[in-house]
C-alpha atoms as a PDB file:
ATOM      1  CA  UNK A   1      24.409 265.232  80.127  1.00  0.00           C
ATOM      2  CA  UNK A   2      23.623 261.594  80.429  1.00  0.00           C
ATOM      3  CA  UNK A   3      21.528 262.208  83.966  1.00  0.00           C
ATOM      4  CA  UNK A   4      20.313 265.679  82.277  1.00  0.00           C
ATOM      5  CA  UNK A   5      18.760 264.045  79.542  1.00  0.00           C
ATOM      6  CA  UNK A   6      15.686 262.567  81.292  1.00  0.00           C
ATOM      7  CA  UNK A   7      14.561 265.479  83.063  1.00  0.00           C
ATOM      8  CA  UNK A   8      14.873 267.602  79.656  1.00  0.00           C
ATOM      9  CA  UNK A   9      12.789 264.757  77.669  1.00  0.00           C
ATOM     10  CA  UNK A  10      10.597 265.362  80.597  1.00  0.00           C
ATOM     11  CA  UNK A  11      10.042 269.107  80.687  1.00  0.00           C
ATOM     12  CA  UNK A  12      10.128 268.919  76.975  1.00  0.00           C
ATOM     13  CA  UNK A  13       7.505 266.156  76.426  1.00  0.00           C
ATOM     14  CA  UNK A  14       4.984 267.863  79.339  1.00  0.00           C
ATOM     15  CA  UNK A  15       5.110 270.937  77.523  1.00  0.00           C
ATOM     16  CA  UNK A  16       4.218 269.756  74.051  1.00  0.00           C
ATOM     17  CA  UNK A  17       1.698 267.210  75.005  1.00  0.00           C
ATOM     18  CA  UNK A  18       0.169 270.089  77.286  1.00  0.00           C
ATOM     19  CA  UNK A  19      -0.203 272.037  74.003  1.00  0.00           C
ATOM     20  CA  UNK A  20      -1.451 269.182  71.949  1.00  0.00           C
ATOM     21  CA  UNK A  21      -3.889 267.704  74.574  1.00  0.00           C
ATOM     22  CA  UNK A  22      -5.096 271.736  74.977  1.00  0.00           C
ATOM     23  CA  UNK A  23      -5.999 271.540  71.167  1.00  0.00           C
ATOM     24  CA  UNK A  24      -7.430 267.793  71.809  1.00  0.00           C
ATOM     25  CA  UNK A  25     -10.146 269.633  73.440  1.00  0.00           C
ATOM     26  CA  UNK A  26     -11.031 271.603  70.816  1.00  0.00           C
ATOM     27  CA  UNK A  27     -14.418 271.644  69.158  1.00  0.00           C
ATOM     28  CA  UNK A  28     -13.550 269.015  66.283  1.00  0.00           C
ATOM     29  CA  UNK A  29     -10.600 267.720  67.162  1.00  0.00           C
ATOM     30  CA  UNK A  30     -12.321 266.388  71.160  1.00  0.00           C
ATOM     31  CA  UNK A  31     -15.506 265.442  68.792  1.00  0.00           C
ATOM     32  CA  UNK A  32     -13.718 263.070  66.356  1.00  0.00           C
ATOM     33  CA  UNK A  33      -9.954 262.489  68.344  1.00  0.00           C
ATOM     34  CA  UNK A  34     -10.204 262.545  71.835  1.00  0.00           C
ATOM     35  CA  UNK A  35     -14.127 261.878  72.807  1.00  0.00           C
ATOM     36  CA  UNK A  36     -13.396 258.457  72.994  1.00  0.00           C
ATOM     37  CA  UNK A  37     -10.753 258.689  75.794  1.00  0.00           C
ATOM     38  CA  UNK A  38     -13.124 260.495  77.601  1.00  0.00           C
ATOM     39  CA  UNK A  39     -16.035 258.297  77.397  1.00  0.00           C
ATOM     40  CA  UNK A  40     -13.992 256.596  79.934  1.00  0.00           C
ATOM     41  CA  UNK A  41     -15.380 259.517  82.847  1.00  0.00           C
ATOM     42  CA  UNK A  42     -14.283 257.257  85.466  1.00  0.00           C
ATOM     43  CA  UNK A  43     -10.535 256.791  85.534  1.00  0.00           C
ATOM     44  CA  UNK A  44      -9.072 253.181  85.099  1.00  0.00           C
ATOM     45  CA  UNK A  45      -5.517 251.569  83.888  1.00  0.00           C
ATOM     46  CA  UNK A  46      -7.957 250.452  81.190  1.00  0.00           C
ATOM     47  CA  UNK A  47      -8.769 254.126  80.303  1.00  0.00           C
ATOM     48  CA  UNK A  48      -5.518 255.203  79.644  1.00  0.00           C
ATOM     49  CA  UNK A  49      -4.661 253.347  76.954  1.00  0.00           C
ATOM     50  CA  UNK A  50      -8.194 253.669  75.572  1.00  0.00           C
ATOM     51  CA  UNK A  51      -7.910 256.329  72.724  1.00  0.00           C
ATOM     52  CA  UNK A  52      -8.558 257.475  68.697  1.00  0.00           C
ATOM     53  CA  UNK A  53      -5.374 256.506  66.790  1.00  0.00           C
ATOM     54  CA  UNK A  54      -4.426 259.756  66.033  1.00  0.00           C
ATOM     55  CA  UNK A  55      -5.354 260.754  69.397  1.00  0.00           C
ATOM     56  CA  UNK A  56      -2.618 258.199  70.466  1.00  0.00           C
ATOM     57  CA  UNK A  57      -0.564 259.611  67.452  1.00  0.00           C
ATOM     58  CA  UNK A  58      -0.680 263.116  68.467  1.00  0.00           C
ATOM     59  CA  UNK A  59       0.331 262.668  72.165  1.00  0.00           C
ATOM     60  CA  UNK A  60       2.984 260.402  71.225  1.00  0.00           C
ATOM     61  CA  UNK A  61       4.555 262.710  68.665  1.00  0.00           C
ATOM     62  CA  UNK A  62       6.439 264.379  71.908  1.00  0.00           C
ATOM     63  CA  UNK A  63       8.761 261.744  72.772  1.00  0.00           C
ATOM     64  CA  UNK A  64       9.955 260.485  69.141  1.00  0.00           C
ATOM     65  CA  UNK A  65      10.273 264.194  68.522  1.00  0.00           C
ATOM     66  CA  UNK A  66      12.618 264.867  71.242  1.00  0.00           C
ATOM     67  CA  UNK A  67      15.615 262.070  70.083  1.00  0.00           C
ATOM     68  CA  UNK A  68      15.984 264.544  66.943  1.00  0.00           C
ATOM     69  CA  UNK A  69      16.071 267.689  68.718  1.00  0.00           C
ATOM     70  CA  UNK A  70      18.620 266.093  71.515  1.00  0.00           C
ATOM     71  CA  UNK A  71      20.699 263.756  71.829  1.00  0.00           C
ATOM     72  CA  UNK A  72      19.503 261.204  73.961  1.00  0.00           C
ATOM     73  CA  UNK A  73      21.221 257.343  74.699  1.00  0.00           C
ATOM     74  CA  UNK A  74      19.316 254.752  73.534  1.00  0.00           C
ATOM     75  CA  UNK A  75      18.819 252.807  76.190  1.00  0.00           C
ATOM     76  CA  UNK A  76      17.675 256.591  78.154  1.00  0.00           C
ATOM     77  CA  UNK A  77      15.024 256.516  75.079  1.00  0.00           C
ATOM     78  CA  UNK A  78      13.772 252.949  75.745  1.00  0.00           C
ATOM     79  CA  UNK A  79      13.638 253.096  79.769  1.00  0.00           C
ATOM     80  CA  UNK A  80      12.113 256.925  79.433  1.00  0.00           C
ATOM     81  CA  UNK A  81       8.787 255.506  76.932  1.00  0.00           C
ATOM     82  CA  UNK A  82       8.603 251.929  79.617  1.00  0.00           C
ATOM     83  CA  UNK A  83       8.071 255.036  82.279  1.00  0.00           C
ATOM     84  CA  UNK A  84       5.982 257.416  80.315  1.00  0.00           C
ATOM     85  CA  UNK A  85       3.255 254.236  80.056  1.00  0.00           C
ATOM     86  CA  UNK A  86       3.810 253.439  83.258  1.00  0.00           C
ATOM     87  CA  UNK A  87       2.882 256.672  84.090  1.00  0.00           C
ATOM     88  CA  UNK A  88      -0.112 257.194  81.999  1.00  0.00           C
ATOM     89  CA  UNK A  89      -1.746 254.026  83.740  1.00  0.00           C
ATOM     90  CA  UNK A  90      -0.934 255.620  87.017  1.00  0.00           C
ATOM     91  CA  UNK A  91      -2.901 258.901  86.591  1.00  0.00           C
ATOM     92  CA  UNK A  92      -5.507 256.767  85.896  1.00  0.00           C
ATOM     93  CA  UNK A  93      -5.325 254.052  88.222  1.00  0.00           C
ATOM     94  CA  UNK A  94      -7.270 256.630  91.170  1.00  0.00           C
ATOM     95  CA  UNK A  95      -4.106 256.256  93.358  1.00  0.00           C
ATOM     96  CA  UNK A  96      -2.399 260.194  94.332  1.00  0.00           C
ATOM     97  CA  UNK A  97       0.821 260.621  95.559  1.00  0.00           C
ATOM     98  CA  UNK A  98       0.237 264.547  96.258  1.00  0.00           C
ATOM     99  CA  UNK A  99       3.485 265.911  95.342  1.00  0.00           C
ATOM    100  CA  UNK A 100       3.337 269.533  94.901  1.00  0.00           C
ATOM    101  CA  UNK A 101       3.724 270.380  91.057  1.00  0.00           C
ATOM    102  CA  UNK A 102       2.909 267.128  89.841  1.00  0.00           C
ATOM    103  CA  UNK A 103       0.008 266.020  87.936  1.00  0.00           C
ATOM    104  CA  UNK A 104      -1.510 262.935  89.685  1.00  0.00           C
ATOM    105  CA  UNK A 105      -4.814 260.760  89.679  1.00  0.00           C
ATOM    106  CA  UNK A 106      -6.369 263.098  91.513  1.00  0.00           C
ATOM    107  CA  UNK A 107      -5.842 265.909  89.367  1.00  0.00           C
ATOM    108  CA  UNK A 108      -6.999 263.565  85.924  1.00  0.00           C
ATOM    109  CA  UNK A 109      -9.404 262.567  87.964  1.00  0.00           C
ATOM    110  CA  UNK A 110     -11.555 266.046  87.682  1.00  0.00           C
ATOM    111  CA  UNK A 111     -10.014 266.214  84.183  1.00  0.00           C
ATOM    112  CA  UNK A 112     -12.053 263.675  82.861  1.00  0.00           C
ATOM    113  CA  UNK A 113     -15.047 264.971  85.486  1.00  0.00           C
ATOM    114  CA  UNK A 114     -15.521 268.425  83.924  1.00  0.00           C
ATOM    115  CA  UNK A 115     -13.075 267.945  80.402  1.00  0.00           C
ATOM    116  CA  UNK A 116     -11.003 270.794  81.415  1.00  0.00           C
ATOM    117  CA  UNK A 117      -7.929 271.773  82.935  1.00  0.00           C
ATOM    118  CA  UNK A 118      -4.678 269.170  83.838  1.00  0.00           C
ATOM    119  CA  UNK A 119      -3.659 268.969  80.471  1.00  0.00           C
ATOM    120  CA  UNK A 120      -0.072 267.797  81.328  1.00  0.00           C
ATOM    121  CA  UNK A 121       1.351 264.972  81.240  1.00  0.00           C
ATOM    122  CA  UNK A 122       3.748 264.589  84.343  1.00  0.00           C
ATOM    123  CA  UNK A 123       3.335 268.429  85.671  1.00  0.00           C
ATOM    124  CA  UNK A 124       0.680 270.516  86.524  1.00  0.00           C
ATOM    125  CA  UNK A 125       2.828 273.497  85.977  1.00  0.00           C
ATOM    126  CA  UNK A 126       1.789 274.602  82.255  1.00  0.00           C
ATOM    127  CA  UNK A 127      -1.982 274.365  83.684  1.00  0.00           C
ATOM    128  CA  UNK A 128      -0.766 277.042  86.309  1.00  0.00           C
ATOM    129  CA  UNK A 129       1.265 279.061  84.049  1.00  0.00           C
ATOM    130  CA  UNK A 130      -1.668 279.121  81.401  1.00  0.00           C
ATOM    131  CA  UNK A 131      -4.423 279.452  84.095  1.00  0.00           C
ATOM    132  CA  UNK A 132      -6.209 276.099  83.238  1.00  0.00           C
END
């Protein structure tokens, strides 16, 4: 379960921030939340950590969340969040690996181009199940 754990905090985390970045883009919610990350319409490792708060609040929700749904080693908790920032500054930093299935600069790229679509995190695959 040990070597399990970080590919469940991963599927687990993608899907709820995929839901919660969906609803970022919302009418009020982009307007007073997430508008400000997306003044930002060029990508940058500056950009990604540019955000409301709550904006920040919301999307981190995901990962605290997880450690009380499943157990999940401390140090596994710890290394996971140094890698989910690392992360978010690389889908932002305009460099794409081009892995099938997963979300890259390329991909946030046009996200922050038109403001819809690639609402995941690590995965594109909840915008192909949900056809965004």
């Amino acid at each position: 379960y040990f070597y399990l754990s970080p590919a469940l905090f991963l599927l687990f985390t993608d899907m709820n921030i995929y839901w919660i970045h969906r609803w970022l883009h919302w009418g009020p919610a982009y307007k007073y939340l997430h508008k400000a990350h997306h003044d930002f319409r060029e990508v940058t490792p500056f950009s990604a950590l540019a955000f409301h708060p709550l904006d920040g609040w919301f999307q981190g929700v995901s990962y605290h969340l997880f450690v009380f749904c499943f157990p999940f080693h401390s140090r596994m908790y710890l290394c996971s969040i140094f890698i989910v920032t690392l992360w978010t500054i690389n889908i932002h930093d305009r460099l794409s690996m081009g892995f099938p299935l997963v979300n890259c600069a390329r991909h946030h790229d046009v996200h922050h181009r038109t403001f819809r679509g690639n609402y995941g995190q690590y995965l594109t695959l909840w915008d192909r199940m949900c056809s965004t």
